[in-house]
Protein backbone atom coordinates (compact mmCIF):
# COMPACT_ATOMS: atom_id res chain seq x y z
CA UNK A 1 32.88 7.12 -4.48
CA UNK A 2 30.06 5.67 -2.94
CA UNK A 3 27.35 7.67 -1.20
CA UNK A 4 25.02 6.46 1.46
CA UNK A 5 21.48 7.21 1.92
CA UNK A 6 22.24 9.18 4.97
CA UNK A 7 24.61 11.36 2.66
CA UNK A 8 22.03 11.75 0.48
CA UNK A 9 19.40 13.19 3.03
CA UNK A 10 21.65 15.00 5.11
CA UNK A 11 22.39 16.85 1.77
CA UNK A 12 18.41 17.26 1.35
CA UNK A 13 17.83 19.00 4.37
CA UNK A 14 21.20 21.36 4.25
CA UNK A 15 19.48 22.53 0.57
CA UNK A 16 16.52 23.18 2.06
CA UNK A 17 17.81 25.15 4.79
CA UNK A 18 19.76 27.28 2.31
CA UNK A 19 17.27 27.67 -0.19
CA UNK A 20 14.03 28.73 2.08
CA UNK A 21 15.44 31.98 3.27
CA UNK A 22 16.23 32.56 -0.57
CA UNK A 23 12.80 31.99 -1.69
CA UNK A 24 10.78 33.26 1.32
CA UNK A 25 9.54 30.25 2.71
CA UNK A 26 10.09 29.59 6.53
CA UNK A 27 10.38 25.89 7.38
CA UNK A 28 10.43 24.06 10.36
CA UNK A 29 12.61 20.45 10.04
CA UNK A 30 13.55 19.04 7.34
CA UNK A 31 11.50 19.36 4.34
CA UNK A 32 8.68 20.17 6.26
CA UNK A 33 6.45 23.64 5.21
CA UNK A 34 4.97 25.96 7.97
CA UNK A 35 2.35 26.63 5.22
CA UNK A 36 1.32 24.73 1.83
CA UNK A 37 1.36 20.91 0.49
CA UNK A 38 2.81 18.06 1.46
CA UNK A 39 6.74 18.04 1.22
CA UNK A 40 8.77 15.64 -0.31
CA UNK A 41 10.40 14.45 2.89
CA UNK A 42 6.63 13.77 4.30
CA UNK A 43 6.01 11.84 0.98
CA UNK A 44 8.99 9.56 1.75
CA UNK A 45 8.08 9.28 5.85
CA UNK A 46 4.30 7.87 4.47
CA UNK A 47 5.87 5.60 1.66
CA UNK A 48 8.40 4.29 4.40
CA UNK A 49 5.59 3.21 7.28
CA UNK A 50 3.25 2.02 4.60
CA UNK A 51 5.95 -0.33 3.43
CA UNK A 52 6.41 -1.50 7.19
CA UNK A 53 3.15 -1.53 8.03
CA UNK A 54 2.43 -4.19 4.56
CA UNK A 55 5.76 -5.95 5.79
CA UNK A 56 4.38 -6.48 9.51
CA UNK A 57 0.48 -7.76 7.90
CA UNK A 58 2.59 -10.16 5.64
CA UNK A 59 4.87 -11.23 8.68
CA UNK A 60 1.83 -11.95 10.84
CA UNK A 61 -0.04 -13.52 7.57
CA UNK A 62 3.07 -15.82 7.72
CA UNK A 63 3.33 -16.67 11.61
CA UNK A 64 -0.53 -17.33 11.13
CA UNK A 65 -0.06 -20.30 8.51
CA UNK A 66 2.60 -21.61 10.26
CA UNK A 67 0.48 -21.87 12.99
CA UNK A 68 -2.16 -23.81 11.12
CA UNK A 69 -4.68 -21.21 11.58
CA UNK A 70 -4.22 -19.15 8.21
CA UNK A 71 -5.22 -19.04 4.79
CA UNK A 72 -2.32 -19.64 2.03
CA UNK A 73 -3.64 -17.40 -0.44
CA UNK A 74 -4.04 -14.96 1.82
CA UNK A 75 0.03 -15.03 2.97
CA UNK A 76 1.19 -15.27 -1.37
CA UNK A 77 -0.53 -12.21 -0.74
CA UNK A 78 0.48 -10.25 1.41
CA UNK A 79 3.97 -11.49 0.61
CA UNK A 80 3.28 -10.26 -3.11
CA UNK A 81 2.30 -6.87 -1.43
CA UNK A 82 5.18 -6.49 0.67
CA UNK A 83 7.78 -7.35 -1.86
CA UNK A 84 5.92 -4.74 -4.29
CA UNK A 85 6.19 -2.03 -1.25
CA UNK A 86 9.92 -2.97 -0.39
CA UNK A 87 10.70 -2.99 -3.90
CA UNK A 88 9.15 0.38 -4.32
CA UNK A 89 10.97 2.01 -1.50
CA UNK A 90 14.54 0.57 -2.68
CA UNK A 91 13.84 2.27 -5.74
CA UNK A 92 12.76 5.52 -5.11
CA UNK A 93 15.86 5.65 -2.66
CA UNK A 94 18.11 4.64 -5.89
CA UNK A 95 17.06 7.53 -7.69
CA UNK A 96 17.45 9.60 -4.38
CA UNK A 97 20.73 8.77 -4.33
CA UNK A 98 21.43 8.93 -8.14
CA UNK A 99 20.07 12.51 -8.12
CA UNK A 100 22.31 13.36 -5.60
CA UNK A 101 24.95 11.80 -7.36
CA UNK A 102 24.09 13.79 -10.23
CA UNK A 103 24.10 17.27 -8.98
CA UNK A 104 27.39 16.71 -6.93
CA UNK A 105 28.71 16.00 -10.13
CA UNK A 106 27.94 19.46 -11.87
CA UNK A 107 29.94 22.12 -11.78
CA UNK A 108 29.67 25.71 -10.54
């Protein structure tokens, strides 16, 4: 049984619905507090645009050697980065997803 990422968040937010009321918290969208820290959904939404945002500097890096007017070292990198960001993100989302995995797995 494979489960897809989507699963996995959809899942997320349904807990979270369920389990604010329970422990007196109000929230407004998906893992998102009206009052306290950061939420774990927030932590993933900044993780996911600084990954894009390395991946676009490392795809203009790139366009600007091709063109003749960059720096090589500079493009190894910001490839270097980007592949450390993407590589962090596909991670994090594999243990995500194993979690989930995980606690559909135990019984009631």
């Amino acid at each position: 049984m494979a489960i897809g990422t989507l699963d996995a968040a959809a899942a997320y937010g349904r807990s979270l619905k369920t389990l604010a009321p329970l422990a007196g918290e109000g929230t407004t969208g998906i893992g998102q507090k009206e009052a306290g820290g950061g939420s774990f959904g927030s932590m993933i939404e900044t993780m996911v645009s600084d990954a894009v945002g390395t991946l676009r500097v490392a795809e203009t890096e790139s366009a600007k050697q091709v063109a003749g007017k960059g720096d090589m070292i500079d493009v190894v990198t910001a490839i270097g980065a980007a592949e450390t960001a993407l590589d962090t993100v596909v991670a994090v989302r594999d243990r995500v997803v194993s979690a989930y995995s995980e606690i559909m797995r135990m019984q009631i």
